[in-house]
PDB file of N, CA and C in Angstrom:
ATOM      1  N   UNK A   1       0.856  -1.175   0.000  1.00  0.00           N
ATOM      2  CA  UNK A   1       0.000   0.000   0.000  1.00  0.00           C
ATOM      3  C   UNK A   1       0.901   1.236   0.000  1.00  0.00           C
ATOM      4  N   UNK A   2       0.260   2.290  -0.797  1.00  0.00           N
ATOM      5  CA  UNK A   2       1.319   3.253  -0.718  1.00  0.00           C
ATOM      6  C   UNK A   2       0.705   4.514   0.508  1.00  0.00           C
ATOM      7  N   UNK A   3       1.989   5.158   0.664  1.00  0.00           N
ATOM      8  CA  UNK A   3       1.331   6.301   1.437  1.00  0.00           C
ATOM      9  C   UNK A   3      -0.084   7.348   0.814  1.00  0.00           C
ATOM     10  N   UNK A   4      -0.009   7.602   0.236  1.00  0.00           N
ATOM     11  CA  UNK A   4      -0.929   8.405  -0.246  1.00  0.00           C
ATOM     12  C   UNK A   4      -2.461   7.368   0.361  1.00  0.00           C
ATOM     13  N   UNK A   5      -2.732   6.067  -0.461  1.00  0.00           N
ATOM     14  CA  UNK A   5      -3.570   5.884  -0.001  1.00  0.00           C
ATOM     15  C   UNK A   5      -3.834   5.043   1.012  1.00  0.00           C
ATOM     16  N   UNK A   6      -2.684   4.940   1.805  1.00  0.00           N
ATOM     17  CA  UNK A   6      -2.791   4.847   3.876  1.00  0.00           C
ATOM     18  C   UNK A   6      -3.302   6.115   4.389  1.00  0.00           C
ATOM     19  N   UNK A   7      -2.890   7.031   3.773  1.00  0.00           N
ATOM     20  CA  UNK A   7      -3.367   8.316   4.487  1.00  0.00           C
ATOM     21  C   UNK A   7      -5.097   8.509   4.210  1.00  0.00           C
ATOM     22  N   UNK A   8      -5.039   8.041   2.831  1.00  0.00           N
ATOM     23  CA  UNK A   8      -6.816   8.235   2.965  1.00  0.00           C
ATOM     24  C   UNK A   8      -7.467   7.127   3.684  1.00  0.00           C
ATOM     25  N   UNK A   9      -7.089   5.560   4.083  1.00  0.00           N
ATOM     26  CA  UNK A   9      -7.787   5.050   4.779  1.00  0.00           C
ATOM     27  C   UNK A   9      -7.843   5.486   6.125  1.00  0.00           C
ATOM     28  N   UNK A  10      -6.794   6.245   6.616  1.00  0.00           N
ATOM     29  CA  UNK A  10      -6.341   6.847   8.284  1.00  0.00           C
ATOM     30  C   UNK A  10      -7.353   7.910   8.316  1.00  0.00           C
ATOM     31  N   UNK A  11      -7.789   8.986   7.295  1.00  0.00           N
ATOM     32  CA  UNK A  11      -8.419   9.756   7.431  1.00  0.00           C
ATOM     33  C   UNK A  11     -10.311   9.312   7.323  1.00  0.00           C
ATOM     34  N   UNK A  12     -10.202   8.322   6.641  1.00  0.00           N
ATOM     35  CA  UNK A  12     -11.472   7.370   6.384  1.00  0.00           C
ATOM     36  C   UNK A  12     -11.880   6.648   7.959  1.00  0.00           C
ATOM     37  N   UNK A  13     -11.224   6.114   8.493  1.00  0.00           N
ATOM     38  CA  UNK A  13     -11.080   5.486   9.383  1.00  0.00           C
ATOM     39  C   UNK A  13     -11.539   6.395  10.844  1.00  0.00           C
ATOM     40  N   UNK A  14     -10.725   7.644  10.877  1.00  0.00           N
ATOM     41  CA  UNK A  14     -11.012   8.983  11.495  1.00  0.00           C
ATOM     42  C   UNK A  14     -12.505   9.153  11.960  1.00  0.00           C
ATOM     43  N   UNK A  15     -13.410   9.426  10.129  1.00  0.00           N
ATOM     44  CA  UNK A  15     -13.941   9.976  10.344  1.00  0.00           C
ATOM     45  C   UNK A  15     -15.214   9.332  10.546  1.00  0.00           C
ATOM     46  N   UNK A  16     -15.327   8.103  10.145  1.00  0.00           N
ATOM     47  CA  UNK A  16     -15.898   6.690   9.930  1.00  0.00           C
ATOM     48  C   UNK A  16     -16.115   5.561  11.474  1.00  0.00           C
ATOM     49  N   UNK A  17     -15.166   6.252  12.569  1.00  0.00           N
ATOM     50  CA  UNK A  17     -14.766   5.153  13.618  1.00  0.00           C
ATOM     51  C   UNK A  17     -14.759   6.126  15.171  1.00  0.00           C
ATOM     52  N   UNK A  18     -14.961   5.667  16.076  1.00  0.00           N
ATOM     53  CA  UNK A  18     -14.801   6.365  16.909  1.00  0.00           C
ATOM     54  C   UNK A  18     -13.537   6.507  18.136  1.00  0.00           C
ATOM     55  N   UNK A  19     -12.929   7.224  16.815  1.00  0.00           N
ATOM     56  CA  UNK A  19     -11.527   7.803  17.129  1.00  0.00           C
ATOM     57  C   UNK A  19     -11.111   9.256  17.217  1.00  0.00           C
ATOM     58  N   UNK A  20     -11.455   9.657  18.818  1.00  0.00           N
ATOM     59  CA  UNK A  20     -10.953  11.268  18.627  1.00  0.00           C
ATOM     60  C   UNK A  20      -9.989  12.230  18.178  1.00  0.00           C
ATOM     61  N   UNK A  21      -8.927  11.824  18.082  1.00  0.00           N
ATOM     62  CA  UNK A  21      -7.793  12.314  17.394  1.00  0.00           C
ATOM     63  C   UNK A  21      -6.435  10.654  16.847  1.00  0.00           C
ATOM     64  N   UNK A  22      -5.682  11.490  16.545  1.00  0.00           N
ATOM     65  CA  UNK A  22      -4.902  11.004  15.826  1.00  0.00           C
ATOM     66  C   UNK A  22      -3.895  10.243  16.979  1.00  0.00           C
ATOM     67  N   UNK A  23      -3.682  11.161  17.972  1.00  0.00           N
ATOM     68  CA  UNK A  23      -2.777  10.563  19.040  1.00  0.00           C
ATOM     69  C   UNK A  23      -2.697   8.880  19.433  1.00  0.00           C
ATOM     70  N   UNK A  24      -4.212   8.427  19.488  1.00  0.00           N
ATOM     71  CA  UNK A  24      -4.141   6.802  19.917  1.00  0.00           C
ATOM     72  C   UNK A  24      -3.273   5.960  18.696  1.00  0.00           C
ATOM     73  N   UNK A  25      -3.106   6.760  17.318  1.00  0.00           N
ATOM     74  CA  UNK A  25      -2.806   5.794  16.513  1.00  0.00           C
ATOM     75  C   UNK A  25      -1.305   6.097  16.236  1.00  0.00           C
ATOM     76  N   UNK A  26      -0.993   7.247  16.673  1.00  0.00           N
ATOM     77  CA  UNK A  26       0.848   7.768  16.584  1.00  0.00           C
ATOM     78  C   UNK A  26       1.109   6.395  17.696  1.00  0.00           C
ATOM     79  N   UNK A  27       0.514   6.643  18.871  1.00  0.00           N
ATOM     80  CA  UNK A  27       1.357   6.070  20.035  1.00  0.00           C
ATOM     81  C   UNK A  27       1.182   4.325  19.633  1.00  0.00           C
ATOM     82  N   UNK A  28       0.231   4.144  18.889  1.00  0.00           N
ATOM     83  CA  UNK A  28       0.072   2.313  18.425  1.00  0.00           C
ATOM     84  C   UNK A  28       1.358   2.685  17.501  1.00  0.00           C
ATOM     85  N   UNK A  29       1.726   3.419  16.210  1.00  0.00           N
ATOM     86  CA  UNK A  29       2.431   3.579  15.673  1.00  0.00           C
ATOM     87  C   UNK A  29       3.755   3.719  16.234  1.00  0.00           C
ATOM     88  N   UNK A  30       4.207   4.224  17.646  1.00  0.00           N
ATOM     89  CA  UNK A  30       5.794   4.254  18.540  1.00  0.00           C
ATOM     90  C   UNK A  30       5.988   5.274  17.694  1.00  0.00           C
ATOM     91  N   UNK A  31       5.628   6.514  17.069  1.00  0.00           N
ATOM     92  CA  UNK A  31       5.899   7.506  16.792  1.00  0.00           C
ATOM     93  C   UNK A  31       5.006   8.718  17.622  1.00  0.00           C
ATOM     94  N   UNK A  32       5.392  10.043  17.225  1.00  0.00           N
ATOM     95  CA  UNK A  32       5.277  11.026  17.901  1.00  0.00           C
ATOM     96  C   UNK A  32       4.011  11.428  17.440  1.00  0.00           C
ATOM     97  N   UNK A  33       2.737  12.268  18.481  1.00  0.00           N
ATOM     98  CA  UNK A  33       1.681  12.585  17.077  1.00  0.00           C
ATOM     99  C   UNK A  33       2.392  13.802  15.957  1.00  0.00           C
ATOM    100  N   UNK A  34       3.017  14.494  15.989  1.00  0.00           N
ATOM    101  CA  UNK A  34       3.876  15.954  15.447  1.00  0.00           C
ATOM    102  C   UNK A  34       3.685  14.733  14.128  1.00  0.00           C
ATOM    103  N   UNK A  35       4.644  13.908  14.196  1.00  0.00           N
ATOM    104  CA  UNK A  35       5.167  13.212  13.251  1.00  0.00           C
ATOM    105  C   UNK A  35       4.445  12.877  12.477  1.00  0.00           C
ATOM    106  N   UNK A  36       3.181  12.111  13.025  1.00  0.00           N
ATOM    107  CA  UNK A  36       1.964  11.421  12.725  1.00  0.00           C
ATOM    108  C   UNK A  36       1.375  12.416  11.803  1.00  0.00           C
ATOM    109  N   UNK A  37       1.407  13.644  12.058  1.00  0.00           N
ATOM    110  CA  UNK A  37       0.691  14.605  11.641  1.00  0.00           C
ATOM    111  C   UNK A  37       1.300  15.211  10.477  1.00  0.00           C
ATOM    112  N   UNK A  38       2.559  15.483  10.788  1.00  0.00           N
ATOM    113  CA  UNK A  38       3.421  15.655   9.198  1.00  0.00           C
ATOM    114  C   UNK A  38       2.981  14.440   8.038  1.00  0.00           C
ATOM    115  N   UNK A  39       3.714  13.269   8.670  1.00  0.00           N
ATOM    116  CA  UNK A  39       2.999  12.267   7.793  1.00  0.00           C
ATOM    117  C   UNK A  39       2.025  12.519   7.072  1.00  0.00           C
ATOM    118  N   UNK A  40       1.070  12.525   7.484  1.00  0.00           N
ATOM    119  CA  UNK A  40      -0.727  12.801   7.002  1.00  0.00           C
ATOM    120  C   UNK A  40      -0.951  13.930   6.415  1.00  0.00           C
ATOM    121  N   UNK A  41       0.049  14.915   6.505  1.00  0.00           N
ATOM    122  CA  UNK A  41      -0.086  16.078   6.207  1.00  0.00           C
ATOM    123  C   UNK A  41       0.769  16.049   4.486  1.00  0.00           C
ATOM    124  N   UNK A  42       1.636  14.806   4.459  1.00  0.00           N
ATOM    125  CA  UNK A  42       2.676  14.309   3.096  1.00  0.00           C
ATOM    126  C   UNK A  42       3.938  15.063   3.508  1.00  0.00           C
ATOM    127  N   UNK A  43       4.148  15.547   4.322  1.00  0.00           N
ATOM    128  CA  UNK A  43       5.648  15.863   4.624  1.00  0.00           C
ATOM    129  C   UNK A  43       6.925  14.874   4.164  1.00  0.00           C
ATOM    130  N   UNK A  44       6.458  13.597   4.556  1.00  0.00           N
ATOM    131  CA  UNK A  44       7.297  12.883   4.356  1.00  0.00           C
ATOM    132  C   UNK A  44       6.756  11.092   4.423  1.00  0.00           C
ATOM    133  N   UNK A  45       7.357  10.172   3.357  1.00  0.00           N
ATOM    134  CA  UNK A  45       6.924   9.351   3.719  1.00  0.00           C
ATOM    135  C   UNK A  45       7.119   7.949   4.594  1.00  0.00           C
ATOM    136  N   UNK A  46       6.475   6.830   5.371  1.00  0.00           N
ATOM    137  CA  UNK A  46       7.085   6.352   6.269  1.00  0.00           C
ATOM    138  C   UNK A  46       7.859   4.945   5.403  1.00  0.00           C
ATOM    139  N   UNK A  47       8.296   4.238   6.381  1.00  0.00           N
ATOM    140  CA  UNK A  47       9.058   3.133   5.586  1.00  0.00           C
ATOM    141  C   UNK A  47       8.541   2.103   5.387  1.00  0.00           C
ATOM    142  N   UNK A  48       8.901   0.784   4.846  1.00  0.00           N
ATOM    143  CA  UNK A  48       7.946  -0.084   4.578  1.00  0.00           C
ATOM    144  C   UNK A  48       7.337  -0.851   5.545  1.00  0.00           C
ATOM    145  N   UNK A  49       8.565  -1.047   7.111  1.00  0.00           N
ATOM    146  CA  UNK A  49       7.684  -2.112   8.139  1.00  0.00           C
ATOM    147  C   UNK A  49       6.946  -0.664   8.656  1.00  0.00           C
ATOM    148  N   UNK A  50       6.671   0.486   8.937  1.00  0.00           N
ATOM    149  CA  UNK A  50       6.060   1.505   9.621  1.00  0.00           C
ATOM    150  C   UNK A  50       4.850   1.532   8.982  1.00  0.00           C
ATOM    151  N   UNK A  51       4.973   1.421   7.352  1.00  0.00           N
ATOM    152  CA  UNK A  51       3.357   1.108   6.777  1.00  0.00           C
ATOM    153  C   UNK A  51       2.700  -0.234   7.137  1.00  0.00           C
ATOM    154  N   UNK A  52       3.380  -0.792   6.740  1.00  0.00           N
ATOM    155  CA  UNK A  52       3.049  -2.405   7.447  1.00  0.00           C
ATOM    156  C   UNK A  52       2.412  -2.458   8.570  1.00  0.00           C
ATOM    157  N   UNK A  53       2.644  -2.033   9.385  1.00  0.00           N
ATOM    158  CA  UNK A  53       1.993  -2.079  11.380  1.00  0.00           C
ATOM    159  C   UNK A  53       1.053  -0.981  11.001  1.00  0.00           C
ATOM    160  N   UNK A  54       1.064   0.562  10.405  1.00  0.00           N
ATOM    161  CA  UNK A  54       0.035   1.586  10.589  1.00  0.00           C
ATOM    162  C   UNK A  54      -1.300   0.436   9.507  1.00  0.00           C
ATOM    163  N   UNK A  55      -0.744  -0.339   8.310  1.00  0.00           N
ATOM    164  CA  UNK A  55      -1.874  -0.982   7.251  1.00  0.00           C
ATOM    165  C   UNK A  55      -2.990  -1.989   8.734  1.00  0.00           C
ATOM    166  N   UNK A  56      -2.026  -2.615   9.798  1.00  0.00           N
ATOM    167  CA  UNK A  56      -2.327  -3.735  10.540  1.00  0.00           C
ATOM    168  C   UNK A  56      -3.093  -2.809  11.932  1.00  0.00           C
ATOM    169  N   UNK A  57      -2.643  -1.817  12.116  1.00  0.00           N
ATOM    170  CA  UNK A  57      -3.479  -0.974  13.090  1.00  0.00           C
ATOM    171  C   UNK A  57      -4.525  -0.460  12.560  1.00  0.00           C
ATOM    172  N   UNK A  58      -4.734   0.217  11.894  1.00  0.00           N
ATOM    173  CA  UNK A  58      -6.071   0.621  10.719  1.00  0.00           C
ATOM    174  C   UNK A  58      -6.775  -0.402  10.666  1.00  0.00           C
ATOM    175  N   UNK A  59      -6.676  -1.854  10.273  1.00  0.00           N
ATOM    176  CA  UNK A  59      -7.406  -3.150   9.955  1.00  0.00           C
ATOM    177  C   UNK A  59      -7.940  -3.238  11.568  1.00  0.00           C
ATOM    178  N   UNK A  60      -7.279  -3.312  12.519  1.00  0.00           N
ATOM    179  CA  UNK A  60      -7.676  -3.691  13.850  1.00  0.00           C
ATOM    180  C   UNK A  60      -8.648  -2.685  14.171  1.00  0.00           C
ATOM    181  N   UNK A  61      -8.829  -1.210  14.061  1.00  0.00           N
ATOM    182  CA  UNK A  61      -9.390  -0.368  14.720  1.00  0.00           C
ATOM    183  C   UNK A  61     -10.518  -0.010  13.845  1.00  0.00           C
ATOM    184  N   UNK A  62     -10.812  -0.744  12.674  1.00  0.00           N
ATOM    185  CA  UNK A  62     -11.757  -0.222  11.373  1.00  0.00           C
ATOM    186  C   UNK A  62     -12.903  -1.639  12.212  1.00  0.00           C
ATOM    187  N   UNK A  63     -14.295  -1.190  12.203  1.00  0.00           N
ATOM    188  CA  UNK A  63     -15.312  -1.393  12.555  1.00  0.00           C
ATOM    189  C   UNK A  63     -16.518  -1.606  11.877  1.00  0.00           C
ATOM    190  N   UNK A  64     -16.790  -2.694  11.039  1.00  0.00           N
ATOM    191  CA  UNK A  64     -17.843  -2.434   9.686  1.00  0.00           C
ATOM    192  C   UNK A  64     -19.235  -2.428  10.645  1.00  0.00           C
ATOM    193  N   UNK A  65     -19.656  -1.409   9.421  1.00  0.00           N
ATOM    194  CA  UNK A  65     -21.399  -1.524  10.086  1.00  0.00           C
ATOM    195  C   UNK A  65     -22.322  -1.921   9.981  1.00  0.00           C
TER     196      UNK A  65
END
């Protein structure tokens, strides 16, 4: 999966799930939220095991209805 569209399932997921901010998923992630937030923001992109665990945290915290 590429970043671009991790970032739209993170933001899908957001707005879709009942998740108040971004922070619960930096700290599942062992990154900073700042970071989290650049990320998402395309500052920069993460590496392949960091997508890997954010693809496997997203799957865990996504809730069908």
């Amino acid at each position: 999966m590429n970043d671009e569209a991790l970032r739209k399932k993170v933001r899908l997921l957001k707005a879709t799930q009942a998740i108040d901010n971004y922070y619960e998923i930096a700290d599942l992630l062992e990154i900073t939220e700042k970071s989290f937030y650049n990320w998402l923001s395309g500052y920069y992109n993460l590496g392949h095991q960091k997508k890997e665990q954010l693809n496997a945290i997203a799957n865990e915290l996504y809730i069908p209805e």
